[in-house]
C-alpha atoms as a PDB file:
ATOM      1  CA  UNK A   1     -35.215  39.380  -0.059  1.00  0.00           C
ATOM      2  CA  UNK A   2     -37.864  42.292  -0.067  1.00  0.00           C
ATOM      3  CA  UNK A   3     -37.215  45.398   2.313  1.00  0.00           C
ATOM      4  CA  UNK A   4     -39.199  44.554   5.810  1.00  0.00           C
ATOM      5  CA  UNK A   5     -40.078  48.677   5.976  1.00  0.00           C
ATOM      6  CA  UNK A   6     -41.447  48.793   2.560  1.00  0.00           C
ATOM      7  CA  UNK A   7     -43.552  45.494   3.315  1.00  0.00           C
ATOM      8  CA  UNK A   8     -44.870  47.021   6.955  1.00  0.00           C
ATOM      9  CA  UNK A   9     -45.809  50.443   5.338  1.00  0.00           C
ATOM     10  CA  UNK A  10     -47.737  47.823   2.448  1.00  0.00           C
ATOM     11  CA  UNK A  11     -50.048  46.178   5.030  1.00  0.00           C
ATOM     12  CA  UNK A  12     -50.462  49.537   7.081  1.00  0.00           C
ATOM     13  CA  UNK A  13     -51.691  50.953   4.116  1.00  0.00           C
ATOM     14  CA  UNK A  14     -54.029  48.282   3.518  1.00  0.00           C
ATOM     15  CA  UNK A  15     -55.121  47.857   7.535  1.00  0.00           C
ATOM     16  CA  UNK A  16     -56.240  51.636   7.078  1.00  0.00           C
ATOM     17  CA  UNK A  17     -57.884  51.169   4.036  1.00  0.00           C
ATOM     18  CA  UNK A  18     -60.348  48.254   5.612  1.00  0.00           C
ATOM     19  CA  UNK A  19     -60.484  49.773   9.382  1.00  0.00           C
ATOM     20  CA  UNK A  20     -60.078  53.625   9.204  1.00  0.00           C
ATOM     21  CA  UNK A  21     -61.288  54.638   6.439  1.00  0.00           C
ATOM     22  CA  UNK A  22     -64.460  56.965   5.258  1.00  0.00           C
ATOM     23  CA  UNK A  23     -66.323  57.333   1.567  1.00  0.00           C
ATOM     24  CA  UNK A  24     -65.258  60.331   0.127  1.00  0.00           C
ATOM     25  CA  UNK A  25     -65.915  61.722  -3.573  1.00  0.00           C
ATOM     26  CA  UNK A  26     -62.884  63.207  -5.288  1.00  0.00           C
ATOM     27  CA  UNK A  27     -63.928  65.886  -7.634  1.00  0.00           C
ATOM     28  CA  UNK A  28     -62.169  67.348 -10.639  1.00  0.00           C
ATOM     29  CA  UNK A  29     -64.409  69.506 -13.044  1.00  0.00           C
ATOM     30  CA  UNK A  30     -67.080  67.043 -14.484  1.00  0.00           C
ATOM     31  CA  UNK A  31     -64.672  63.786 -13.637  1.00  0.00           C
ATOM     32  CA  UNK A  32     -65.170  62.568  -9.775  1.00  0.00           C
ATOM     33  CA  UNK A  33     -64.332  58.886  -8.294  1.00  0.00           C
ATOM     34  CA  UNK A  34     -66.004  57.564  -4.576  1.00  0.00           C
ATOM     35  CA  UNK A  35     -62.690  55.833  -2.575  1.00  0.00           C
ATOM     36  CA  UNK A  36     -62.308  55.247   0.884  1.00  0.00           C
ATOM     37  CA  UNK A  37     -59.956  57.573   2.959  1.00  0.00           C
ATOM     38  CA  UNK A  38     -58.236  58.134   5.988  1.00  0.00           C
ATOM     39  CA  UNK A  39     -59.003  61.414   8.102  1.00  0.00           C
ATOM     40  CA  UNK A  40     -56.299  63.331   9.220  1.00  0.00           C
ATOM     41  CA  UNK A  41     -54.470  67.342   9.364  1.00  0.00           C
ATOM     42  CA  UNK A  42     -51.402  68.810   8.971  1.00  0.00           C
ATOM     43  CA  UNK A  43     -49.435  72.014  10.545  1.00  0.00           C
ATOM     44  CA  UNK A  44     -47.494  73.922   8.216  1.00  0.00           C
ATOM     45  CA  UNK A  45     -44.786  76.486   9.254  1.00  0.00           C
ATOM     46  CA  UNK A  46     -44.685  79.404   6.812  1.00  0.00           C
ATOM     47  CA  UNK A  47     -42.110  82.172   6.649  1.00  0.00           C
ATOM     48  CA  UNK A  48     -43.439  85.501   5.234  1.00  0.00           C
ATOM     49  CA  UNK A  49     -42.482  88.658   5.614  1.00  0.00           C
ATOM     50  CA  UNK A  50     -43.277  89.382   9.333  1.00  0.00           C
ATOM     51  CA  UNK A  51     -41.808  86.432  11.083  1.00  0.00           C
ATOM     52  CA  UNK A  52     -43.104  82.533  11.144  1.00  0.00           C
ATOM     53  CA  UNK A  53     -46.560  81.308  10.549  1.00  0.00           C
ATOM     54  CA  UNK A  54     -48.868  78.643  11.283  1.00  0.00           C
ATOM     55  CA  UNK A  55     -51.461  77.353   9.475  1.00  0.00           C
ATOM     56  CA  UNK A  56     -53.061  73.910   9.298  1.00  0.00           C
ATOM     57  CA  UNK A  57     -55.071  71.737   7.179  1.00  0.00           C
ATOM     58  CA  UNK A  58     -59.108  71.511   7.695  1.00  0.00           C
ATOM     59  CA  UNK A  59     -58.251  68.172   6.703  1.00  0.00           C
ATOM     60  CA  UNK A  60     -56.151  65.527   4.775  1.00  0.00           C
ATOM     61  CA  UNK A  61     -57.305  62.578   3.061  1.00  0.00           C
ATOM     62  CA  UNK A  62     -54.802  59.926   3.125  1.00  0.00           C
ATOM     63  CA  UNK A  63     -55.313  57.599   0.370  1.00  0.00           C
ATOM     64  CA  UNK A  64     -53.642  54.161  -1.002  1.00  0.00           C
ATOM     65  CA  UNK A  65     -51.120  55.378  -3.963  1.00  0.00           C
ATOM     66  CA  UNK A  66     -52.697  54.656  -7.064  1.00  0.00           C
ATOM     67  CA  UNK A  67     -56.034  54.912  -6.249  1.00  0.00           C
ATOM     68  CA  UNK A  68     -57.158  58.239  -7.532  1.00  0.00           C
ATOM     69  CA  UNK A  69     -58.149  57.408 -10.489  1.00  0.00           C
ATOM     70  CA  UNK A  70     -60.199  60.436 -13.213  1.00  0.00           C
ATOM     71  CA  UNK A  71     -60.757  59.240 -16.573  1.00  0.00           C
ATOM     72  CA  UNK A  72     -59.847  55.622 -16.528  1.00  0.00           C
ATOM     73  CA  UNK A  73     -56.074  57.260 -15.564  1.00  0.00           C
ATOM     74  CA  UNK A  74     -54.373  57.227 -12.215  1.00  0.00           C
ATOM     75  CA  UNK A  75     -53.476  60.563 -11.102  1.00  0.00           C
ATOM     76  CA  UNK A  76     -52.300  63.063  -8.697  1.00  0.00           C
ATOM     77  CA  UNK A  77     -54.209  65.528  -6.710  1.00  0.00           C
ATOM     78  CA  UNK A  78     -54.237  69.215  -8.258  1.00  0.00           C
ATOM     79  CA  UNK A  79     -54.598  72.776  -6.413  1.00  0.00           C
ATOM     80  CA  UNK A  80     -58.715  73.517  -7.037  1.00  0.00           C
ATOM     81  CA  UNK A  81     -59.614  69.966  -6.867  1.00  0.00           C
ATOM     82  CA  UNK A  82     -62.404  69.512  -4.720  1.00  0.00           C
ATOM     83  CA  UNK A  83     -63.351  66.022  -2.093  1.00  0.00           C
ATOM     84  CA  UNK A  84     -66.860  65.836  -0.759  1.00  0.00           C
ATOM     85  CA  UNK A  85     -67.476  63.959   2.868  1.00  0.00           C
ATOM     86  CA  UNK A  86     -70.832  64.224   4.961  1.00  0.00           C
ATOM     87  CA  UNK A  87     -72.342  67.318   3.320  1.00  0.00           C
ATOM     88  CA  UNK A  88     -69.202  68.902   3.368  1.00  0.00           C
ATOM     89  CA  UNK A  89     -66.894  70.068   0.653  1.00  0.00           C
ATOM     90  CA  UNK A  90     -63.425  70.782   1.086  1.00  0.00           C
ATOM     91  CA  UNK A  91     -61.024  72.371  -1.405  1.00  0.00           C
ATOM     92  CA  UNK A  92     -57.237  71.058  -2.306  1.00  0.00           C
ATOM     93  CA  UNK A  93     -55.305  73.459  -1.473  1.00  0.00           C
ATOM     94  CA  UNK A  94     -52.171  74.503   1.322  1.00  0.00           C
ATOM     95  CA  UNK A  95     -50.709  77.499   2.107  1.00  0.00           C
ATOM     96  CA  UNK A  96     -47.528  79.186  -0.185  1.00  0.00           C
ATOM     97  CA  UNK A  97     -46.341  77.256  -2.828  1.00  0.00           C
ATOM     98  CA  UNK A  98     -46.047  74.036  -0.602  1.00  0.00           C
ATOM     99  CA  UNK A  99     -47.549  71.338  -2.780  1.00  0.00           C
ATOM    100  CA  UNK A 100     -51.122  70.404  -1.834  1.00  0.00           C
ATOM    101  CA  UNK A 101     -50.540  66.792  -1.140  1.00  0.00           C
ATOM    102  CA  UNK A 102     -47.307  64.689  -0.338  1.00  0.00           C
ATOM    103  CA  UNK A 103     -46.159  60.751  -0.155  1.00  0.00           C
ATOM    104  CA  UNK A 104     -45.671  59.284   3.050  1.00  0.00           C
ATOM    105  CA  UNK A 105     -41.658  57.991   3.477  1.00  0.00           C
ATOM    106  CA  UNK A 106     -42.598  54.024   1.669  1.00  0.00           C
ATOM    107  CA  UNK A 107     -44.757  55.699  -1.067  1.00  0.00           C
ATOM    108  CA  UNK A 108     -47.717  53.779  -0.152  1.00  0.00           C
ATOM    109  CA  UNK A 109     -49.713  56.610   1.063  1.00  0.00           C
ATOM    110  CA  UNK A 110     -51.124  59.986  -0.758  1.00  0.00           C
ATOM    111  CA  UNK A 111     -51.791  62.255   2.050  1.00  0.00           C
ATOM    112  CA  UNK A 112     -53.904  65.427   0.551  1.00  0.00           C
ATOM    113  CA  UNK A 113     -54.184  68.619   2.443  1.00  0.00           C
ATOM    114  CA  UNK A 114     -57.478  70.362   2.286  1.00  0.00           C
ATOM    115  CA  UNK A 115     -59.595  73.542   3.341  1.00  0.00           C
ATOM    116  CA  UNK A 116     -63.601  73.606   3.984  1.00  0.00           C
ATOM    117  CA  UNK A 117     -65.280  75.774   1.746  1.00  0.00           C
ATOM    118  CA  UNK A 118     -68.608  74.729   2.416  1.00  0.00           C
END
């Protein structure tokens, strides 16, 4: 019998993908790849030396796991990546050494936090 959860967050991923969704253009030096994304941010809390910070995302892209794809080879967002959506660019990147992107709880979603840099 297949897990219920792991079968919802399946067909939520896929609902997303055909009804919330927006073209994007993952960049990575010369390689780039147009997929459909989800918008979305995220709040950090950072500690640093003078107490606790906040910072957010400009915005995530939340994509289906497995469909970043750069030279015929599925792979993972990197720090200095770049994703282009209406006119705008947008860096990979959070704040710290928090990793730029993280799997939702079912590993069906990427989600991959971003800054505008132009």
């Amino acid at each position: 019998m297949s897990n219920l959860l792991v079968s919802g967050a399946a067909w939520l991923a896929g609902q997303l993908r055909s009804h919330a969704s927006l073209g994007i253009i993952y960049v990575r030096g010369t390689q780039q790849v147009s997929l459909g994304a989800t918008a979305g941010t995220t709040e950090f809390q950072i500690e640093d030396m003078g107490g606790l910070r906040i910072e957010h995302s400009d915005r995530d892209f939340i994509l289906p796991v497995g469909s970043l794809v750069l030279g015929n080879v599925i792979t993972e967002p990197r720090r200095g990546d770049r994703v282009l959506e209406g006119g705008l660019t947008y860096e990979v990147m959070a704040p710290g050494n928090v990793q730029p992107y993280r799997f939702d709880a079912h590993r069906q979603l990427l989600r991959v936090h971003t800054k505008r840099v132009s």
